[in-house]
N, C-alpha and C. Protein backbone atom coordinates (compact mmCIF):
# COMPACT_ATOMS: atom_id res chain seq x y z
N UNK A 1 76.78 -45.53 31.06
CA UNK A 1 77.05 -46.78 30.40
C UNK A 1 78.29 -47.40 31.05
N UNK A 2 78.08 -48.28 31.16
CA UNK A 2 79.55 -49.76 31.61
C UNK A 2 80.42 -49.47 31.03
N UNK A 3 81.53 -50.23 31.37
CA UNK A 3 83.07 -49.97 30.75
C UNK A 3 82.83 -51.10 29.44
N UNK A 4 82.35 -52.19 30.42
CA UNK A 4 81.44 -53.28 29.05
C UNK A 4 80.76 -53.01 28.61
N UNK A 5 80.24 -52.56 28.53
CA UNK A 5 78.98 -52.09 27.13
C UNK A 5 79.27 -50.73 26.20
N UNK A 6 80.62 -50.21 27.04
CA UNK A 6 81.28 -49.50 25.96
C UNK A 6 82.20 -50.55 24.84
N UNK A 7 82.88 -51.63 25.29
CA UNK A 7 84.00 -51.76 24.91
C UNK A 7 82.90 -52.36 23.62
N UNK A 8 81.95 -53.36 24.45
CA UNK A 8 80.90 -53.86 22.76
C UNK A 8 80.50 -53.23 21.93
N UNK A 9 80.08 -51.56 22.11
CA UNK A 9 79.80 -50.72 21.66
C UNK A 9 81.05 -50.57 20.42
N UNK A 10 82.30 -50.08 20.84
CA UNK A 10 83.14 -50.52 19.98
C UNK A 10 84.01 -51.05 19.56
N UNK A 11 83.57 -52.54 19.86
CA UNK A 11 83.96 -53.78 18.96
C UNK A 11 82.91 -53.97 17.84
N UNK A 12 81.42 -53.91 18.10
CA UNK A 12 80.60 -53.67 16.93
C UNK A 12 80.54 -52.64 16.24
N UNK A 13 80.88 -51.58 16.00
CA UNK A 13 81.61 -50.63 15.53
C UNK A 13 82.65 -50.93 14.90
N UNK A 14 83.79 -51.26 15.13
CA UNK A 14 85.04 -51.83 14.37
C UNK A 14 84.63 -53.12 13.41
N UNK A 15 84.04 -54.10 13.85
CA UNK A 15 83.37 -55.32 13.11
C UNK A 15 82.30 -54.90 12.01
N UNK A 16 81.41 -53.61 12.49
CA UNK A 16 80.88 -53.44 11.21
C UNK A 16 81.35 -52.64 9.88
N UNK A 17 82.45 -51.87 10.27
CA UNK A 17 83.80 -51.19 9.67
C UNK A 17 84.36 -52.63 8.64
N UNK A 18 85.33 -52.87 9.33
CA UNK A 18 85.89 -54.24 8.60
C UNK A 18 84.62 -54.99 7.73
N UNK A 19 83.34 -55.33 8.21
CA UNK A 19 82.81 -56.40 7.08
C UNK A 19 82.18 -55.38 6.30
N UNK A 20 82.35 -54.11 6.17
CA UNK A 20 81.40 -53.41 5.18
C UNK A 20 82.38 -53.23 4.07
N UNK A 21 83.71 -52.74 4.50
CA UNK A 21 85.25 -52.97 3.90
C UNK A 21 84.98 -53.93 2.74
N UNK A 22 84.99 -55.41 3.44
CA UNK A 22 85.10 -57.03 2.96
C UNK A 22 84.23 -56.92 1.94
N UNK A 23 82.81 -56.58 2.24
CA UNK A 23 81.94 -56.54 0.99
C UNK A 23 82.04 -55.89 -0.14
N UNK A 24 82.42 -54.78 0.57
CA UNK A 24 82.18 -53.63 -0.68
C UNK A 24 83.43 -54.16 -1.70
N UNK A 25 84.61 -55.09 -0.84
CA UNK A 25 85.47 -54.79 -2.17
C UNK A 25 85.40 -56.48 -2.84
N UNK A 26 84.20 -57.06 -2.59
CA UNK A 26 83.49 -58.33 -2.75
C UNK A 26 84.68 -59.70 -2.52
N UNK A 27 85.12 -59.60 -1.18
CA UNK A 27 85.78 -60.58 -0.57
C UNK A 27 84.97 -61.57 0.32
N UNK A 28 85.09 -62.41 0.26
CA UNK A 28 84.73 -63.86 1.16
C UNK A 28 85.55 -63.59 2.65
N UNK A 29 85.03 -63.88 3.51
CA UNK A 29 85.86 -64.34 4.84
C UNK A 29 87.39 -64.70 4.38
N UNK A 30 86.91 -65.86 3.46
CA UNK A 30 87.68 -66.90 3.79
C UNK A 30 88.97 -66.38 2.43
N UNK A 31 88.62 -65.41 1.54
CA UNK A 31 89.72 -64.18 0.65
C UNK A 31 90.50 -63.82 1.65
N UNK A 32 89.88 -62.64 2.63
CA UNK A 32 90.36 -61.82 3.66
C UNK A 32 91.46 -62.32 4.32
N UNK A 33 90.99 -63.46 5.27
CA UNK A 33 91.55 -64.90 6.02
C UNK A 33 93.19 -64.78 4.95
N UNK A 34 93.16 -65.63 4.15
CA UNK A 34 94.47 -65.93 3.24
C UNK A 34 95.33 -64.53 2.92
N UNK A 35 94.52 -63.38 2.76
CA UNK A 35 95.22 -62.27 2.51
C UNK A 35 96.34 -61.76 3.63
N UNK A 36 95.12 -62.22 4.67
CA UNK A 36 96.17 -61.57 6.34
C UNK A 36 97.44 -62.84 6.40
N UNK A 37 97.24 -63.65 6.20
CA UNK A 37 97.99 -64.81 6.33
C UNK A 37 98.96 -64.59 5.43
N UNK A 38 99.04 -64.54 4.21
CA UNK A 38 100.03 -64.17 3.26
C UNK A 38 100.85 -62.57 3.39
N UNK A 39 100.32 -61.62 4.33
CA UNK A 39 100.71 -60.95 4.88
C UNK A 39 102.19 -60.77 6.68
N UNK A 40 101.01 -61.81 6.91
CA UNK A 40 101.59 -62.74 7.97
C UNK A 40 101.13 -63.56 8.61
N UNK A 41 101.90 -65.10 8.28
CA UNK A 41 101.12 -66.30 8.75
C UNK A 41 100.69 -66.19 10.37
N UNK A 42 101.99 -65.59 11.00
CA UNK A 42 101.81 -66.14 12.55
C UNK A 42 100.54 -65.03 13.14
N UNK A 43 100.17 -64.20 12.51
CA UNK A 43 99.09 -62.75 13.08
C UNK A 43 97.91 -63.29 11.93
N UNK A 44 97.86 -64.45 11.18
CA UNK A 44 96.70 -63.69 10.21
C UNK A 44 95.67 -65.01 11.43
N UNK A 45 94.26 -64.44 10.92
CA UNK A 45 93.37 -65.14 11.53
C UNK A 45 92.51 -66.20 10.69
N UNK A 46 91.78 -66.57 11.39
CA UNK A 46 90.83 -67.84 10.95
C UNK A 46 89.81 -67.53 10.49
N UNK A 47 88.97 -68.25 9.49
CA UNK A 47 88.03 -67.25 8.99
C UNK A 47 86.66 -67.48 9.88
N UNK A 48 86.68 -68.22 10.82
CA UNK A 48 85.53 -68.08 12.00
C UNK A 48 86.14 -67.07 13.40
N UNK A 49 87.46 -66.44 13.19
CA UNK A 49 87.89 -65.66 14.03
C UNK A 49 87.32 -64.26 13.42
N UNK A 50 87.13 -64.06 12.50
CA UNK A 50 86.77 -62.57 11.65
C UNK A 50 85.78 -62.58 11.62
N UNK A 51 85.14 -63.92 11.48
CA UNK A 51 83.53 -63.63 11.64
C UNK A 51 83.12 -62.94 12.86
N UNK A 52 84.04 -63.72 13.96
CA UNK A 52 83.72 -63.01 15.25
C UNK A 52 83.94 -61.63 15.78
N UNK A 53 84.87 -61.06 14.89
CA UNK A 53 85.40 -59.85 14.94
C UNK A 53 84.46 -58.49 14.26
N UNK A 54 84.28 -59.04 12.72
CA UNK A 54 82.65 -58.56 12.25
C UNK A 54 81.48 -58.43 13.22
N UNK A 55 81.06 -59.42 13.90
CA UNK A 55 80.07 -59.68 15.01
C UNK A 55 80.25 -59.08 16.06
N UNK A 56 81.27 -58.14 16.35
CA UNK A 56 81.77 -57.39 17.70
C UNK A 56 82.40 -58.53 18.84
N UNK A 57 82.13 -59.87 18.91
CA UNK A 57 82.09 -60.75 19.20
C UNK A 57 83.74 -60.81 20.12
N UNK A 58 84.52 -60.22 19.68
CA UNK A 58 86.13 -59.81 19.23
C UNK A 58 86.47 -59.25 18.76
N UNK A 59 88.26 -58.74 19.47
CA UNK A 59 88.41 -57.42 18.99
C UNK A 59 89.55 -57.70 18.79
N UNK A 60 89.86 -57.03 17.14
CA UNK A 60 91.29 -57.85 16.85
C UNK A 60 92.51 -57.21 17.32
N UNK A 61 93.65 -57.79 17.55
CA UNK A 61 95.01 -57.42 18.27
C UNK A 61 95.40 -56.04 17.03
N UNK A 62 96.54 -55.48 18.15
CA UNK A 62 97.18 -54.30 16.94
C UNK A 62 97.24 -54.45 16.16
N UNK A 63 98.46 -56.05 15.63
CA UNK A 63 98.66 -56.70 14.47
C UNK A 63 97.63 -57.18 13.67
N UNK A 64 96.62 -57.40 13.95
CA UNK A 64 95.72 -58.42 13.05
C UNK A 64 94.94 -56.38 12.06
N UNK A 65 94.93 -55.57 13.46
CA UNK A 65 94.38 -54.57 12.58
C UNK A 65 95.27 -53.50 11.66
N UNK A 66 96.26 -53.90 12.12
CA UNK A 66 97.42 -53.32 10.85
C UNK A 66 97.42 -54.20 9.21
N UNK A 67 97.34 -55.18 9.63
CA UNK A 67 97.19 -56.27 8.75
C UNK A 67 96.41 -56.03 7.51
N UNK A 68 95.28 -55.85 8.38
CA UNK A 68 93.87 -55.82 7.59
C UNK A 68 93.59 -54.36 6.97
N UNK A 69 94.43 -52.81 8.02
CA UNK A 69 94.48 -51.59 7.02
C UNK A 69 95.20 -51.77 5.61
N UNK A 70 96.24 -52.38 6.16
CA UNK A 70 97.49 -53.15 4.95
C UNK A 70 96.99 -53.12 3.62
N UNK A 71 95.76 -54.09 3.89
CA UNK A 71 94.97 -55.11 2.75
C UNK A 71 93.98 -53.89 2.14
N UNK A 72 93.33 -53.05 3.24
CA UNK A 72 92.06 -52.13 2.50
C UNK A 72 92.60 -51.13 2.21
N UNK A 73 94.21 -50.37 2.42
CA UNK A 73 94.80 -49.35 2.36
C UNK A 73 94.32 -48.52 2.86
N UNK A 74 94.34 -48.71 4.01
CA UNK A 74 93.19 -47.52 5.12
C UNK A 74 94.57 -47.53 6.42
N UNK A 75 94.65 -45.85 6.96
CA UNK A 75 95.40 -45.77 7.90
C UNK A 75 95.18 -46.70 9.16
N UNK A 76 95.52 -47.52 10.54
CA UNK A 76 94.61 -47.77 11.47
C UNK A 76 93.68 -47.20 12.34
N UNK A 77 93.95 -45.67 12.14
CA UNK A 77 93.20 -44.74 13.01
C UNK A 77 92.06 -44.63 11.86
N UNK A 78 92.10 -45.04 10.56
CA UNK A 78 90.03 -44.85 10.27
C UNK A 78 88.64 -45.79 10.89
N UNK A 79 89.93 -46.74 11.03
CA UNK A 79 88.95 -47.89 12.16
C UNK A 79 88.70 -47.63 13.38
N UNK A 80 88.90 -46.66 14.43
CA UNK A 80 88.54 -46.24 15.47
C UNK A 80 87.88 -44.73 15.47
N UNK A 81 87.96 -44.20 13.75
CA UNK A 81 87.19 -42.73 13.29
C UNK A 81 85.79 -42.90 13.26
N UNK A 82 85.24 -41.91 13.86
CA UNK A 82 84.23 -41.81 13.25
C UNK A 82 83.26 -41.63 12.10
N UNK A 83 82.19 -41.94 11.63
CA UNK A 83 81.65 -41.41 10.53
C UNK A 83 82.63 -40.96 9.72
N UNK A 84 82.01 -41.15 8.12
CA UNK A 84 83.48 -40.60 7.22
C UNK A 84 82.79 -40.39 6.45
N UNK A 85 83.11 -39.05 5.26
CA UNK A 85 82.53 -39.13 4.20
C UNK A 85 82.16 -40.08 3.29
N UNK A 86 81.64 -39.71 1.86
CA UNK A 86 81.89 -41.17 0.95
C UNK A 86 83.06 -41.06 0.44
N UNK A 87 84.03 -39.82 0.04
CA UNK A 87 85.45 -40.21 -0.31
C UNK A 87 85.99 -40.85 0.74
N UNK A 88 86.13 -40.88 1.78
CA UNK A 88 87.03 -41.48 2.61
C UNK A 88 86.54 -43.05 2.78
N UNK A 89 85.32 -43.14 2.40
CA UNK A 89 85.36 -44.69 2.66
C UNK A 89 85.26 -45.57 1.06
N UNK A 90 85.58 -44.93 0.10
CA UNK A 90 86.34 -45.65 -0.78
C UNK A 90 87.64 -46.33 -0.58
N UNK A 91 87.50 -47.31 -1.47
CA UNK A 91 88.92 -48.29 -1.08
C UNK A 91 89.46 -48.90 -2.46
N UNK A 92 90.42 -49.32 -2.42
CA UNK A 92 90.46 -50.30 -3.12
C UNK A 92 91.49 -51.63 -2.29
N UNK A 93 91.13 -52.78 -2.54
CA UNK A 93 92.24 -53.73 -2.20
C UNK A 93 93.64 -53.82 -2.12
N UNK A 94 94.33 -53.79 -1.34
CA UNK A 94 95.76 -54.47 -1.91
C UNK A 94 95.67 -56.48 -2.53
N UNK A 95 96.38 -56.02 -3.53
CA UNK A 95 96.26 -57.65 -3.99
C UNK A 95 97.24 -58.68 -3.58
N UNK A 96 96.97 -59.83 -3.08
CA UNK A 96 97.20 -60.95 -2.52
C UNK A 96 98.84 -60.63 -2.70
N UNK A 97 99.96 -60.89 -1.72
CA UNK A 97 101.16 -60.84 -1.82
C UNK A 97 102.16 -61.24 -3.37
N UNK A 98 101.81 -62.57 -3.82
CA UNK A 98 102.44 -62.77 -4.89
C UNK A 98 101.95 -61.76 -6.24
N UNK A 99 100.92 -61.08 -5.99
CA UNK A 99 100.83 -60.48 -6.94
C UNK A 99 101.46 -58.86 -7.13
N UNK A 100 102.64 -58.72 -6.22
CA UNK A 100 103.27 -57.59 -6.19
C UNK A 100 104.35 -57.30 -7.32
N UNK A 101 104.87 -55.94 -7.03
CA UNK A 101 105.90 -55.81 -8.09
C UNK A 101 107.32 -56.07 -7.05
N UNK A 102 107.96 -56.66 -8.24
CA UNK A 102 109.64 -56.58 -8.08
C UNK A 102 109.91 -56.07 -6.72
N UNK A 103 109.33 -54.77 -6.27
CA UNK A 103 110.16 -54.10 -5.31
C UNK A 103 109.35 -54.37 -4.11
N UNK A 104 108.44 -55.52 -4.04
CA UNK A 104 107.24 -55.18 -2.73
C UNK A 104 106.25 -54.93 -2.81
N UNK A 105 106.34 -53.55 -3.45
CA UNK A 105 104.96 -53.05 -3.42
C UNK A 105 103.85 -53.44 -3.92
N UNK A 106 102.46 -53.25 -3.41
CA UNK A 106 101.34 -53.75 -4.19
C UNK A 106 100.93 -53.08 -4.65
N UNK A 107 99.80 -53.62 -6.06
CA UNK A 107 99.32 -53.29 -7.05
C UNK A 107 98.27 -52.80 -6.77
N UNK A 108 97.92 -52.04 -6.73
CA UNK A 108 96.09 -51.89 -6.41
C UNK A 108 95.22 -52.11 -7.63
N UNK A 109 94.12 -52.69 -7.02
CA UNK A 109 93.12 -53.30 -7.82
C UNK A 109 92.76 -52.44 -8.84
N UNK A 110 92.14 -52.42 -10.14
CA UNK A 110 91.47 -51.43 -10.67
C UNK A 110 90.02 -50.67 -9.55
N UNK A 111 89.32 -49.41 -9.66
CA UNK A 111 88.02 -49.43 -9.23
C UNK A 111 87.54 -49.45 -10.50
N UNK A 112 85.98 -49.88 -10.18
CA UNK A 112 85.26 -50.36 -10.95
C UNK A 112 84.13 -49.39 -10.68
């Protein structure tokens, strides 16, 4: 196999990681989008940039994927792991910046 048709190999891999993430914790693009942004404006992306990133299409920078572990509370090395159990691919959200406590930290969502 190519050095290219590895790297697509995993960028669609990472893209289907991230939008299975997005769904499961029933976010919109365009949730995600504002979350990274409120995280950090100058690294967060566009929500036709994530689409592309979902799509293997693109592969997001260090920052954009720190960002986005940030948000799913996932280390960055589960996004380049392989296969995972079903405990490990439970999540829950971090919630949108203003909704933190006093000290920073975020709240995590209830699971449902």
């Amino acid at each position: 196999m190519s050095s290219h048709q590895g790297l697509r190999r995993k960028a669609h891999f990472l893209g289907t990681k991230i939008k299975n993430l997005r769904k499961r914790n029933n976010l919109t693009l365009e949730d995600l989008s504002v979350r990274c942004v409120q995280i950090d404006a100058d690294a967060g992306p566009s929500i036709s940039y994530l689409s592309m990133i979902e799509n293997g299409k693109r592969v997001p920078s260090e920052r954009l994927l720190e960002i986005i572990a940030e948000i799913f509370q996932k280390k960055t090395s589960w996004f380049s792991g392989a296969a995972r159990t079903d405990r490990d691919n439970r999540t829950t959200v971090c919630p949108p910046a203003d909704s933190r406590t006093p000290g920073g930290q975020p709240q995590p969502l209830p699971r449902y």
